[in-house]
Protein backbone atom coordinates (compact mmCIF):
# COMPACT_ATOMS: atom_id res chain seq x y z
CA UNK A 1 -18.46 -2.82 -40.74
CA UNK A 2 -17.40 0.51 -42.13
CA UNK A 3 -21.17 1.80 -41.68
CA UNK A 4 -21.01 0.44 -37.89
CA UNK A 5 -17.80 2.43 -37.05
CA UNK A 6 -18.98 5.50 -38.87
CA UNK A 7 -22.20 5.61 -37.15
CA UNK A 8 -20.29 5.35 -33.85
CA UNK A 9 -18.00 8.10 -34.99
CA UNK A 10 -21.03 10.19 -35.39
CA UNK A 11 -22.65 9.39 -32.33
CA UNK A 12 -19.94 9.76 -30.12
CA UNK A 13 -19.06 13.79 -31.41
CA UNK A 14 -22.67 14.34 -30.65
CA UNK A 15 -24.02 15.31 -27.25
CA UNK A 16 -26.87 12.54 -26.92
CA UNK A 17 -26.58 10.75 -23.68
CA UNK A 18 -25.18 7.61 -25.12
CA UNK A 19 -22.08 9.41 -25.99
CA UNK A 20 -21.90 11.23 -22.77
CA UNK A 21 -22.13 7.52 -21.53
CA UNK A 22 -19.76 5.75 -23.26
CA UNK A 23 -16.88 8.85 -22.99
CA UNK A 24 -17.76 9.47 -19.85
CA UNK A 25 -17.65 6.16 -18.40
CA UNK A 26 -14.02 5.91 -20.82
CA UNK A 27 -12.60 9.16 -18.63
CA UNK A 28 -14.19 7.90 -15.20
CA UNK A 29 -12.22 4.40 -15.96
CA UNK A 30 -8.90 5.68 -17.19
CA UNK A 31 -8.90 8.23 -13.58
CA UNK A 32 -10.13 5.25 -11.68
CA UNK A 33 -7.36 3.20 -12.52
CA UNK A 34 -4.97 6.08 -11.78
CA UNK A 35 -6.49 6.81 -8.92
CA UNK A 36 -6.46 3.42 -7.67
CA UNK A 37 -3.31 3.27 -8.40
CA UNK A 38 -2.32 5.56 -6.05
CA UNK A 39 -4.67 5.00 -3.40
CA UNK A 40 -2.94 0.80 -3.34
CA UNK A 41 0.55 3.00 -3.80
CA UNK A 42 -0.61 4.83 -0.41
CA UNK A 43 -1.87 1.78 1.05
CA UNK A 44 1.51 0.14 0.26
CA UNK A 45 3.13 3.15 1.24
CA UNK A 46 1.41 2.86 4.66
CA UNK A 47 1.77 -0.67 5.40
CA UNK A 48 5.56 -0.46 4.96
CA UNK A 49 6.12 2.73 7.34
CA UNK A 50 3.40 1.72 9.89
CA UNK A 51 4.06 -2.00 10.00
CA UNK A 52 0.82 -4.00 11.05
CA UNK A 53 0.33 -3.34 14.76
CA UNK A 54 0.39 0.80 13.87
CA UNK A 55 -1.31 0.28 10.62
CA UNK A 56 -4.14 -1.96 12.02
CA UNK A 57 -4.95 1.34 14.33
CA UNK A 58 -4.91 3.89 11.74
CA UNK A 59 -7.29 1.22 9.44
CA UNK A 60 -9.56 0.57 12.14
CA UNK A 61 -10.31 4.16 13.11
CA UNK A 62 -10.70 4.93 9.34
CA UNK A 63 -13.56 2.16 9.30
CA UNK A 64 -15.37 4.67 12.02
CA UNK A 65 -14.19 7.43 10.64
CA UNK A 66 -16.31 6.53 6.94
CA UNK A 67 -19.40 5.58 9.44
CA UNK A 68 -19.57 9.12 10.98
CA UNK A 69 -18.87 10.80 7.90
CA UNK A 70 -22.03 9.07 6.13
CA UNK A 71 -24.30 10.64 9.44
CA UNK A 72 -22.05 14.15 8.76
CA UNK A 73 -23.20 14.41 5.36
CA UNK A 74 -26.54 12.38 5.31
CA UNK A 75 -26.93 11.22 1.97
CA UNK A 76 -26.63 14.55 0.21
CA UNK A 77 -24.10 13.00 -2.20
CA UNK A 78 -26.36 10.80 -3.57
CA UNK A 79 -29.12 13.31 -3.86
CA UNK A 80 -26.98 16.02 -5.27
CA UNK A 81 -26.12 13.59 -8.63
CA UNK A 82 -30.02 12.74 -8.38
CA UNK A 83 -31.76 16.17 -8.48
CA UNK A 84 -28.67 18.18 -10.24
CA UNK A 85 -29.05 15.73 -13.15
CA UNK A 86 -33.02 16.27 -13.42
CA UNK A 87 -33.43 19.83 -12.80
CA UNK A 88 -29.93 20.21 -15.56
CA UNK A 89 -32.29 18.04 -18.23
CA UNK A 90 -35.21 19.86 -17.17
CA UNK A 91 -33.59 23.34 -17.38
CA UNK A 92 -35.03 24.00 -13.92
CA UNK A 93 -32.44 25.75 -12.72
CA UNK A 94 -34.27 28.23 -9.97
CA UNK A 95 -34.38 24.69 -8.30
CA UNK A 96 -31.18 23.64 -8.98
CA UNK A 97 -29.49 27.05 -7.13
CA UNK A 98 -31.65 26.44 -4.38
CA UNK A 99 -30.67 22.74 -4.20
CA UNK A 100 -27.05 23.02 -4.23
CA UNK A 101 -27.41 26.40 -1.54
CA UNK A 102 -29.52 23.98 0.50
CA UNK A 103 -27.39 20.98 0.28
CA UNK A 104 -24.08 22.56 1.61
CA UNK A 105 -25.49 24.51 3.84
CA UNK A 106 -26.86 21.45 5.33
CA UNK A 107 -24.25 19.20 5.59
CA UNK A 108 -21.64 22.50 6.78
CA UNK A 109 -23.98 21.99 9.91
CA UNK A 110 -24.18 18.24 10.40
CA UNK A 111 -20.92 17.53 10.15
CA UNK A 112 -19.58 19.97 12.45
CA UNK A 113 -22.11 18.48 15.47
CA UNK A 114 -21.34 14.76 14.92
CA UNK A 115 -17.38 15.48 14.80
CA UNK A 116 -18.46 18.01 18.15
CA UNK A 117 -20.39 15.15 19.37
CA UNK A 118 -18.15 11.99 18.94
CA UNK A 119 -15.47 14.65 20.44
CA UNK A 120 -17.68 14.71 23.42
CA UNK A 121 -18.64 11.01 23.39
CA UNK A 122 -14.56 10.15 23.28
CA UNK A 123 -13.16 12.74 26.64
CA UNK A 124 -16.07 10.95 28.61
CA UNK A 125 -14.72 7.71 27.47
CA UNK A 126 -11.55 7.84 26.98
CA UNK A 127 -10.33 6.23 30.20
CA UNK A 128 -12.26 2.97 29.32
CA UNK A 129 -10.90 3.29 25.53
CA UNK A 130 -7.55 3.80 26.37
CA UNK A 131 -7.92 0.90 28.93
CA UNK A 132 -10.01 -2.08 26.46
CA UNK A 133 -7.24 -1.29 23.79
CA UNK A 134 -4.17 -1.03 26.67
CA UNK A 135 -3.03 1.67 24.23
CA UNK A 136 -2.80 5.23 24.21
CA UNK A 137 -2.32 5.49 20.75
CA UNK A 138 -5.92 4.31 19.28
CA UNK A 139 -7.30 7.20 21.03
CA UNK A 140 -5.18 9.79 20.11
CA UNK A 141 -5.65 8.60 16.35
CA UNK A 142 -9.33 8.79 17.01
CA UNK A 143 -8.85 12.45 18.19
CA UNK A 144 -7.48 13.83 15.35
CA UNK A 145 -10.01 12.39 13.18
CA UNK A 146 -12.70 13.67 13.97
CA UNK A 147 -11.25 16.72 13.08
CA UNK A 148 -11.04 15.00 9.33
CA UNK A 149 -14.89 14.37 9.54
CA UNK A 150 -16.50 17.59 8.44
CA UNK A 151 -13.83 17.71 5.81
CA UNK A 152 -14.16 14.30 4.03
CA UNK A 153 -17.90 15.68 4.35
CA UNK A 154 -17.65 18.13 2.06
CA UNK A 155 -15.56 16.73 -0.20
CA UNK A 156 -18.15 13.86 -1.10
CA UNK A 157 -20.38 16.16 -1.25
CA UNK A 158 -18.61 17.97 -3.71
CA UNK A 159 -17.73 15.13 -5.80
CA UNK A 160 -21.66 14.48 -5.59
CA UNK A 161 -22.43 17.59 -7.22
CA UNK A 162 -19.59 17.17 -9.82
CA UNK A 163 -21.15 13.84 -10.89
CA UNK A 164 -24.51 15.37 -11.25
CA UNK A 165 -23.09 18.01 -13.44
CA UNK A 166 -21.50 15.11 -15.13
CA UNK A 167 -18.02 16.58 -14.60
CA UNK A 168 -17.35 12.80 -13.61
CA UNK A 169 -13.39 13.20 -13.96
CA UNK A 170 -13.06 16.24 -12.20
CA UNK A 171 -14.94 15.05 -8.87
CA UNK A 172 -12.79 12.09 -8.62
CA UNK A 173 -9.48 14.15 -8.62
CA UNK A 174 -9.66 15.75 -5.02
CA UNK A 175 -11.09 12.69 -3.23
CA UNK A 176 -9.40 9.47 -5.32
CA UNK A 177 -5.96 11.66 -6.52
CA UNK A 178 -5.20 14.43 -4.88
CA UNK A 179 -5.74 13.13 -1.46
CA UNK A 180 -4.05 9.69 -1.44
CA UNK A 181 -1.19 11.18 -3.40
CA UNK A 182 -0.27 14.03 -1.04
CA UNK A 183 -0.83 11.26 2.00
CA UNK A 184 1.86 8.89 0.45
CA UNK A 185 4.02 12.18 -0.10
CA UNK A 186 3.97 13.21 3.73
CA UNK A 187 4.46 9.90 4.88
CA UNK A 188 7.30 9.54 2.57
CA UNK A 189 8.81 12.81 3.78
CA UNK A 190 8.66 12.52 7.17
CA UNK A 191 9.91 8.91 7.21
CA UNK A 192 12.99 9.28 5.28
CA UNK A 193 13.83 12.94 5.95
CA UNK A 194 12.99 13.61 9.53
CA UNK A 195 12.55 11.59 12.92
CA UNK A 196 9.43 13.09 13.49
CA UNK A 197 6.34 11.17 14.86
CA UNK A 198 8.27 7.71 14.62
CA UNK A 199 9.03 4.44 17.27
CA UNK A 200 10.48 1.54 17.36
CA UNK A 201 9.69 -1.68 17.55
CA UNK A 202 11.13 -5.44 17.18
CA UNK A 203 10.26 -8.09 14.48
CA UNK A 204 12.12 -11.65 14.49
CA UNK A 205 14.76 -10.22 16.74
CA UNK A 206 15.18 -7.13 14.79
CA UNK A 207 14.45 -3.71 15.70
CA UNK A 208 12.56 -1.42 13.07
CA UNK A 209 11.10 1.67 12.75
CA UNK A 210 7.73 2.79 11.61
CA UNK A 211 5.85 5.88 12.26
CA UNK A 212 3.11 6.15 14.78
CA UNK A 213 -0.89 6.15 13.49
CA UNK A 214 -1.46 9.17 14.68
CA UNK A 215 1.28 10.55 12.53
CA UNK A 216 -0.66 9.16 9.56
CA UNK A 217 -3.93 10.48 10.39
CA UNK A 218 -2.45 14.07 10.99
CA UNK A 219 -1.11 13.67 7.56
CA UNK A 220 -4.47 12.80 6.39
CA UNK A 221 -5.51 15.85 8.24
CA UNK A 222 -3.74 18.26 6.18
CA UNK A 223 -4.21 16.22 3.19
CA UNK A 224 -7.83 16.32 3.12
CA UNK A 225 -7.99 19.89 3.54
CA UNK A 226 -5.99 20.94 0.83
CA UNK A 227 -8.33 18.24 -1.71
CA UNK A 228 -10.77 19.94 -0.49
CA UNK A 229 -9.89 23.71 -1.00
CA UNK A 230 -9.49 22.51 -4.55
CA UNK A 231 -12.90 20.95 -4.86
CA UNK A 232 -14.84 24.09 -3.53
CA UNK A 233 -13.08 25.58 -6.62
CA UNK A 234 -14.31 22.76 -8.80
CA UNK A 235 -17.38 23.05 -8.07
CA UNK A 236 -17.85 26.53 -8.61
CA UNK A 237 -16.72 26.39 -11.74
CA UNK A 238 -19.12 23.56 -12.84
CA UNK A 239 -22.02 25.88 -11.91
CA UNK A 240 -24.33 27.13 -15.24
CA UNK A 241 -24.28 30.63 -15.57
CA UNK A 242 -27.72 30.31 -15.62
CA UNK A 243 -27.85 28.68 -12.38
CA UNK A 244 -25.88 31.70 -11.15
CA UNK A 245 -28.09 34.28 -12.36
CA UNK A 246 -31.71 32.20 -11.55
CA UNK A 247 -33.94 33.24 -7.88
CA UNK A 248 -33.47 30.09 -5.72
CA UNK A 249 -36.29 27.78 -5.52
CA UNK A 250 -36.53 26.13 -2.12
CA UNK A 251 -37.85 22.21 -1.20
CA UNK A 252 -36.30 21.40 1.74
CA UNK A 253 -39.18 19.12 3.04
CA UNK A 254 -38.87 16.85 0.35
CA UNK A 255 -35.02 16.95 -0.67
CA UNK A 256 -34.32 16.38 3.11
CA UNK A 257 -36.47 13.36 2.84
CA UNK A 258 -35.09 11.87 0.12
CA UNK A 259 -31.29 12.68 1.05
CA UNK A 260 -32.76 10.72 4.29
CA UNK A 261 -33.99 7.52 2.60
CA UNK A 262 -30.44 7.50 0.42
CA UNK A 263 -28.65 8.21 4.34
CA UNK A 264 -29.99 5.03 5.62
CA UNK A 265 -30.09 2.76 2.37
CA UNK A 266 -25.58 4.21 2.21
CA UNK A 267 -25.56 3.63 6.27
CA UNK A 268 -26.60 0.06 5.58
CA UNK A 269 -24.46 -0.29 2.81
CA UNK A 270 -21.09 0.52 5.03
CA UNK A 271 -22.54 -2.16 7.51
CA UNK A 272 -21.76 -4.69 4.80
CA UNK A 273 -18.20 -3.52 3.94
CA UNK A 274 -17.18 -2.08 7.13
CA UNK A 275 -18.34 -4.00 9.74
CA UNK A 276 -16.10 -6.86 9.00
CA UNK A 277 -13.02 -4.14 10.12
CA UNK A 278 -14.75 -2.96 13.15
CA UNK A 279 -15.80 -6.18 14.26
CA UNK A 280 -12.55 -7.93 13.96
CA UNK A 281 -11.06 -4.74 15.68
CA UNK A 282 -12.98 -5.29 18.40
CA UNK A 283 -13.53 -9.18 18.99
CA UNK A 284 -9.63 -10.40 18.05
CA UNK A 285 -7.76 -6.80 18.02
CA UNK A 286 -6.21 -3.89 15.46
CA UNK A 287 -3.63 -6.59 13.49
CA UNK A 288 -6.05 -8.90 12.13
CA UNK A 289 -8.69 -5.55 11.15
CA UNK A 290 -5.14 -4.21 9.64
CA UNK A 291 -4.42 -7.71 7.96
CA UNK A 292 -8.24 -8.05 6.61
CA UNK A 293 -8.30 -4.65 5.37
CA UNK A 294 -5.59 -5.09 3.11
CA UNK A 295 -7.02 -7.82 1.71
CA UNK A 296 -10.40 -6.15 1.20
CA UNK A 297 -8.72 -3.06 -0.39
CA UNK A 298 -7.00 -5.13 -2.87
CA UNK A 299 -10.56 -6.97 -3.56
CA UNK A 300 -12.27 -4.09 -4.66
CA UNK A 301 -10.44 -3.67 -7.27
CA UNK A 302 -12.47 -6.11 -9.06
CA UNK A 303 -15.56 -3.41 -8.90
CA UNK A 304 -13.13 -1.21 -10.44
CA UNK A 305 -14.83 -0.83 -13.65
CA UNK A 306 -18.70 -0.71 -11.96
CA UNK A 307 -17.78 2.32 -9.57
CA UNK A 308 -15.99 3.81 -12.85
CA UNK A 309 -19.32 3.62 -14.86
CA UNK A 310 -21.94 4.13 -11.69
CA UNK A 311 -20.09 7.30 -11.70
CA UNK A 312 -21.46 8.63 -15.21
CA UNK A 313 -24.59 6.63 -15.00
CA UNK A 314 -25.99 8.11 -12.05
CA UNK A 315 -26.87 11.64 -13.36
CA UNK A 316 -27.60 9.74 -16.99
CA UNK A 317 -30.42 7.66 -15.56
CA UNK A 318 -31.82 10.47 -13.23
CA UNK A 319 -32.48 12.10 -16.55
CA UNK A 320 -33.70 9.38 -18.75
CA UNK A 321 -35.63 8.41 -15.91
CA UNK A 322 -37.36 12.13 -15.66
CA UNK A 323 -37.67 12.64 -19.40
CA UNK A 324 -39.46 8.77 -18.92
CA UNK A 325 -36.89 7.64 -21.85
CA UNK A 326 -36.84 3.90 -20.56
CA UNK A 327 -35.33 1.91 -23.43
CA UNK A 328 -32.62 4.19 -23.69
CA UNK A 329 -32.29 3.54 -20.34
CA UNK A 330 -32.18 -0.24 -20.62
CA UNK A 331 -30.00 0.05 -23.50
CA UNK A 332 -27.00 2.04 -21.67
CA UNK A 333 -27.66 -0.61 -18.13
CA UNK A 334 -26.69 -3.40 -20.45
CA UNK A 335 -24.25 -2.22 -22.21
CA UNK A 336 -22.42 -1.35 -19.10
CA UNK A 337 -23.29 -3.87 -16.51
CA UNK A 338 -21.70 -6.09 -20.05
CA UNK A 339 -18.70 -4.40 -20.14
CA UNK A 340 -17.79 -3.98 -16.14
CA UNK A 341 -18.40 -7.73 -16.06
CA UNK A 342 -16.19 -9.02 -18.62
CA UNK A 343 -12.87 -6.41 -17.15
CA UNK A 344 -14.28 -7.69 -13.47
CA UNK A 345 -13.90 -11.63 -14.57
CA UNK A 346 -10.66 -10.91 -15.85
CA UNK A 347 -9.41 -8.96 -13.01
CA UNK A 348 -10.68 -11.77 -10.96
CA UNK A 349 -7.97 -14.32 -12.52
CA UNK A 350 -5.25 -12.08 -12.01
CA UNK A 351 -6.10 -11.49 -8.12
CA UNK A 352 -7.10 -14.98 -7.46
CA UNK A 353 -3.48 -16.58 -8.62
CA UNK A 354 -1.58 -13.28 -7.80
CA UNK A 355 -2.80 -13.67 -4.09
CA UNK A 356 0.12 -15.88 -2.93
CA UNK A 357 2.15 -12.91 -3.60
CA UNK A 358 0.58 -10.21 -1.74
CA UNK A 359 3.07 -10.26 1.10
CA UNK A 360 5.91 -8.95 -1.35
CA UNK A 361 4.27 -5.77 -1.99
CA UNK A 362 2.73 -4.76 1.55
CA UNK A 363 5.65 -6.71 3.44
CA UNK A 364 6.14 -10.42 4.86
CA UNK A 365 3.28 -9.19 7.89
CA UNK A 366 0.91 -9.43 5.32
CA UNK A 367 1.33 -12.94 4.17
CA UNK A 368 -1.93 -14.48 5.43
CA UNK A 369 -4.12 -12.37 3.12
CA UNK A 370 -4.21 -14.89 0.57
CA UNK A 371 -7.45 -16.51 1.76
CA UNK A 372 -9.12 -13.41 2.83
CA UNK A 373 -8.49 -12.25 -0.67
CA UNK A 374 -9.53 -15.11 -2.58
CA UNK A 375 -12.89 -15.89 -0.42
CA UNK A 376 -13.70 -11.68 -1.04
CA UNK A 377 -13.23 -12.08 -4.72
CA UNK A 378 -16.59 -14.32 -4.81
CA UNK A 379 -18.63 -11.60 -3.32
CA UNK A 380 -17.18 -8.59 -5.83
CA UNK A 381 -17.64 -10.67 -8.33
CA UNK A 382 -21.37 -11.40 -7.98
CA UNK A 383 -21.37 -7.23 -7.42
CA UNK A 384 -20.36 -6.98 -10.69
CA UNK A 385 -22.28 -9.08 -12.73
CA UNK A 386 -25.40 -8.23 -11.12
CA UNK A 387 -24.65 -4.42 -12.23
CA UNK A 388 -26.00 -1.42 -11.17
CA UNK A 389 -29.30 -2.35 -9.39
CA UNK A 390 -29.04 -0.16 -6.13
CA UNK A 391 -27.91 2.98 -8.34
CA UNK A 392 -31.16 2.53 -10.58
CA UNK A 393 -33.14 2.53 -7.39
CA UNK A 394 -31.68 5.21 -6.11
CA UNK A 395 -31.76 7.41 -9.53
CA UNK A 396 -35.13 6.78 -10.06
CA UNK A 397 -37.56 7.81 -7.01
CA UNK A 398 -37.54 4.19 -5.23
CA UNK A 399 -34.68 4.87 -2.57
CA UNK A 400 -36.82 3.34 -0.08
CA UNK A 401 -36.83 -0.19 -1.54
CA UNK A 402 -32.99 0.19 -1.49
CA UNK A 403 -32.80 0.94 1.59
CA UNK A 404 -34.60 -2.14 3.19
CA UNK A 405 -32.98 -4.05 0.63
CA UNK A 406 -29.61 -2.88 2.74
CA UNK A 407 -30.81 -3.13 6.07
CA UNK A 408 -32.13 -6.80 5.81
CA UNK A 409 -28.59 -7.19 4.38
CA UNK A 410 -26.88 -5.25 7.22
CA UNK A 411 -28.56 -7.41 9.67
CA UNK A 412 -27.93 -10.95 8.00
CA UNK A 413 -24.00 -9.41 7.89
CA UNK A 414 -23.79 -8.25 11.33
CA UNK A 415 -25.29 -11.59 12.64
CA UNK A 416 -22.55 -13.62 10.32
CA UNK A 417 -19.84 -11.79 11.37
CA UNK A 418 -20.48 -12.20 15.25
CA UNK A 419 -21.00 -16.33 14.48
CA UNK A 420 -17.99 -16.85 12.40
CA UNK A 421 -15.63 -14.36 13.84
CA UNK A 422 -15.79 -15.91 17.13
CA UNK A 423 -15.99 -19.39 15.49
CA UNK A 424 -13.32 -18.76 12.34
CA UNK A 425 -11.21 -15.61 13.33
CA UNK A 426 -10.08 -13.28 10.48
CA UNK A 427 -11.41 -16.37 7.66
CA UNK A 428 -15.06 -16.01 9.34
CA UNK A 429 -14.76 -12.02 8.15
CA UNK A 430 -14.21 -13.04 4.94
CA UNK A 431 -17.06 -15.70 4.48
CA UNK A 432 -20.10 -13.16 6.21
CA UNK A 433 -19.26 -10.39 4.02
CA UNK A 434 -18.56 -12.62 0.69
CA UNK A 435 -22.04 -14.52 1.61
CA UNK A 436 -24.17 -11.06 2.37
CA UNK A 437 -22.86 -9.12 -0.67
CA UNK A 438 -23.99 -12.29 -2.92
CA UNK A 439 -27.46 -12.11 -1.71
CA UNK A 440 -28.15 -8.51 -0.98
CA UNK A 441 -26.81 -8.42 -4.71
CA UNK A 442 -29.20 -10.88 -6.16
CA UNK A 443 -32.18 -8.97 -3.91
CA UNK A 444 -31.61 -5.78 -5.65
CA UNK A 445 -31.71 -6.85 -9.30
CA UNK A 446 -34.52 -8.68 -8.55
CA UNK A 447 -36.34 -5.31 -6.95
CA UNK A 448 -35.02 -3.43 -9.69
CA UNK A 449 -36.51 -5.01 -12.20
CA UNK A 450 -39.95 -5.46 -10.55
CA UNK A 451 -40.21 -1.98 -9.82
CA UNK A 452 -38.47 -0.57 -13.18
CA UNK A 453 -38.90 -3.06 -15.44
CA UNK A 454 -35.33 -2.73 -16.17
CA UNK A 455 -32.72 -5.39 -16.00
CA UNK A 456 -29.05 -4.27 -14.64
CA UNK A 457 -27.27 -7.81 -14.71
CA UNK A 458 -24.71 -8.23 -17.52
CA UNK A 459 -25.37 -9.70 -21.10
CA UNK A 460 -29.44 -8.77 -21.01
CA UNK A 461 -31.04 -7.27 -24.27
CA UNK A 462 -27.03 -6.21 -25.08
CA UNK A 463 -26.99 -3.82 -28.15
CA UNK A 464 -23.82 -2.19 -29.28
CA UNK A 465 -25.01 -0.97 -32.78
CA UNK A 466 -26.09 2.91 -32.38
CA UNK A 467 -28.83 4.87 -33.68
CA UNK A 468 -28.13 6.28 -37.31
């Protein structure tokens, strides 16, 4: 016993990547779980001040809002951890410079034309929005996001790049900290000490007051620009000196490619979790999206602990994977597919009998998310036993296979949505996207282990003693 705990003693003061995995998913946790903290305090925060009708708007144009933001940045994020992990191991770092030039550079560019083209795309239609919804509101909130979109661009970019320098604590403070926090602070401001961007409204024979989405999403606004100010300066202090001081090396052909292949295989992804919203926004109206998405926010939670260690194992096994180190690799896949299994299961307890009382923390509005929560649990779940299988896909050259694995998925979701949404209502949502992230999640272990040879569900080949 005393030879066990000294060996991990040793281990873990050393710089080998088991270390850096095991600390590094340990700080990626413990600011995940502040972090969602205050993104479900901002959530409450919103619900409460909004109310559902106003909060179902601002919810569903955040659901389009993440879809153009994945064409803004194309799936540079994923390709920054990818290649800034390799050429880092490799000591490449010509290529690295010329990667991370490339990469912002790019996306600067993208994102500015989609948020100049939806602009465009919503004054031609705006009379027909404005008339489907019978509200004025929805498209003003749309407005003055697309002014977010280049924004949240760069700043998961830069939390991209962070990760693949494996500064995995310091990407997630702009997005997952900064940003909700100083959201919940407006909102709290201009509720309670002004009048400002507010209306009223009557429940049970009562009259209220709640501020207007498009207050909340010009909060957002300046919110996201100030998290983002402070992850430019992140990121340029994660930079090598010897990055600084190396001739940029350019591959644009191929780094556009692959950023490409991760675009599509993330586009399909967000078909899977968001489509539910949009759907419901569209078929039964902006309540029940605002009603399911609190339900699916709170469900996530569950894959707490697998986004927490994805976030240090991405630029981990982008290196083992280059340096061809493949039991290592196995090793650290069990050990924390394992561990974000058994805090998933017993997050899943605590949801699943704590859903009756939802409704006291987001308001009596939300008191039909019970169901929706419990049927969503199922799905996140599955997601977390089967582990990281889409990451190790991604991290490891076979990108493509992950992204058909996500479109067949997108397909079989969109097609279950449209049946049991007009058959079920709000319950149907629940079912398509509980059913499709079971078997999309099933799929990709299985493709991950026929192309790898590697096995990412929990409690395979599990080995917790180190190397003396």
């Amino acid at each position: 016993m005393l030879r066990s705990v000294v060996g991990w003693k040793k281990r873990l003061m050393s710089k080998d990547l088991m270390a850096q995995f095991v600390l590094g998913s340990g700080g990626s946790l413990f600011i995940r779980v502040i972090s969602s903290g205050i993104a479900l305090a901002s959530t409450v925060i919103l619900t409460r001040l909004l109310g559902l009708q106003e909060y179902g708007t601002y919810a569903y144009t955040i659901s389009w809002l993440t879809a153009l933001v994945l064409l803004g940045r194309l799936g540079f994020n994923q390709a920054a951890t990818r290649y800034i992990a390799s050429y880092a191991s490799l000591e490449q770092w010509g290529k690295l410079q010329g990667f991370v030039k490339y990469c912002v550079q790019t996306v600067y560019k993208y994102a500015i034309c989609v948020a100049l083209v939806s602009l465009a795309v919503l004054f031609v239609s705006g009379g027909a929005i404005k008339s489907y919804f019978q509200d004025d509101g929805i498209y003003n909130t749309f407005l003055i996001a697309m002014f977010i979109l280049p924004l949240v661009a760069h700043l998961e970019l830069n939390e991209g790049i962070l990760d693949g320098f494996k500064k995995v604590v310091q990407s997630q403070l702009p997005m997952r900290v900064m940003r909700p926090a100083l959201i919940a602070l407006g909102l709290l401001t201009l509720f309670y000490l002004t009048s400002i961007g507010q209306r009223e409204y009557e429940v049970d024979g009562v009259m209220v007051r709640a501020l207007t989405a498009e207050t909340a999403m010009t909060i957002n606004l300046c919110a996201t620009f100030f998290a983002l100010i402070f992850s430019m300066r992140l990121r340029q202090n994660a930079l090598p000196q010897e990055v600084k001081t190396a001739t940029a090396e350019y591959h644009k052909s191929e780094w556009f490619s692959t950023s490409r292949d991760m675009m599509l295989a993330t586009a399909f992804y967000l078909i899977l979790v968001q489509a539910d919203v949009m759907m419901l926004g569209i078929l039964v109206g902006e309540e029940a999206a605002g009603l399911y998405t609190v339900a699916s926010r709170i469900a996530t939670l569950l894959v707490l602990a697998l986004t927490s260690v994805n976030a240090i194992l991405q630029p981990i096994a982008s290196a083992l994977y280059s340096n061809k180190k493949f039991d290592e690799l196995q090793r650290i896949v069990s050990l924390g597919a394992t561990a974000v299994f058994a805090i998933s299961l017993l997050g899943c307890f605590v949801l699943y009998f704590g859903a009756d009382y939802m409704h006291l923390i987001f308001g009596d509005e939300f008191k039909e998310t019970d169901t929706l929560l419990r049927i969503l649990i199922i799905g996140q779940l599955v997601n977390a036993f089967a582990g990281p299988a889409v990451l190790l896909l991604n991290m490891t050259k076979h990108q493509r296979d992950a992204a058909r694995i996500m479109a067949v998925g997108a397909v079989l979701n969109l097609v279950l949505n449209l049946v049991l949404i007009s058959w079920m209502g709000t319950p149907g949502a629940a079912i398509a996207t509980a059913t499709t992230t079971v078997l999309w999640n099933i799929a990709a272990a299985y493709v991950a282990w026929a192309r790898l040879k590697i096995v990412s569900i929990a409690f395979w080949k599990l080995s917790f003693r180190p190397k003396s």
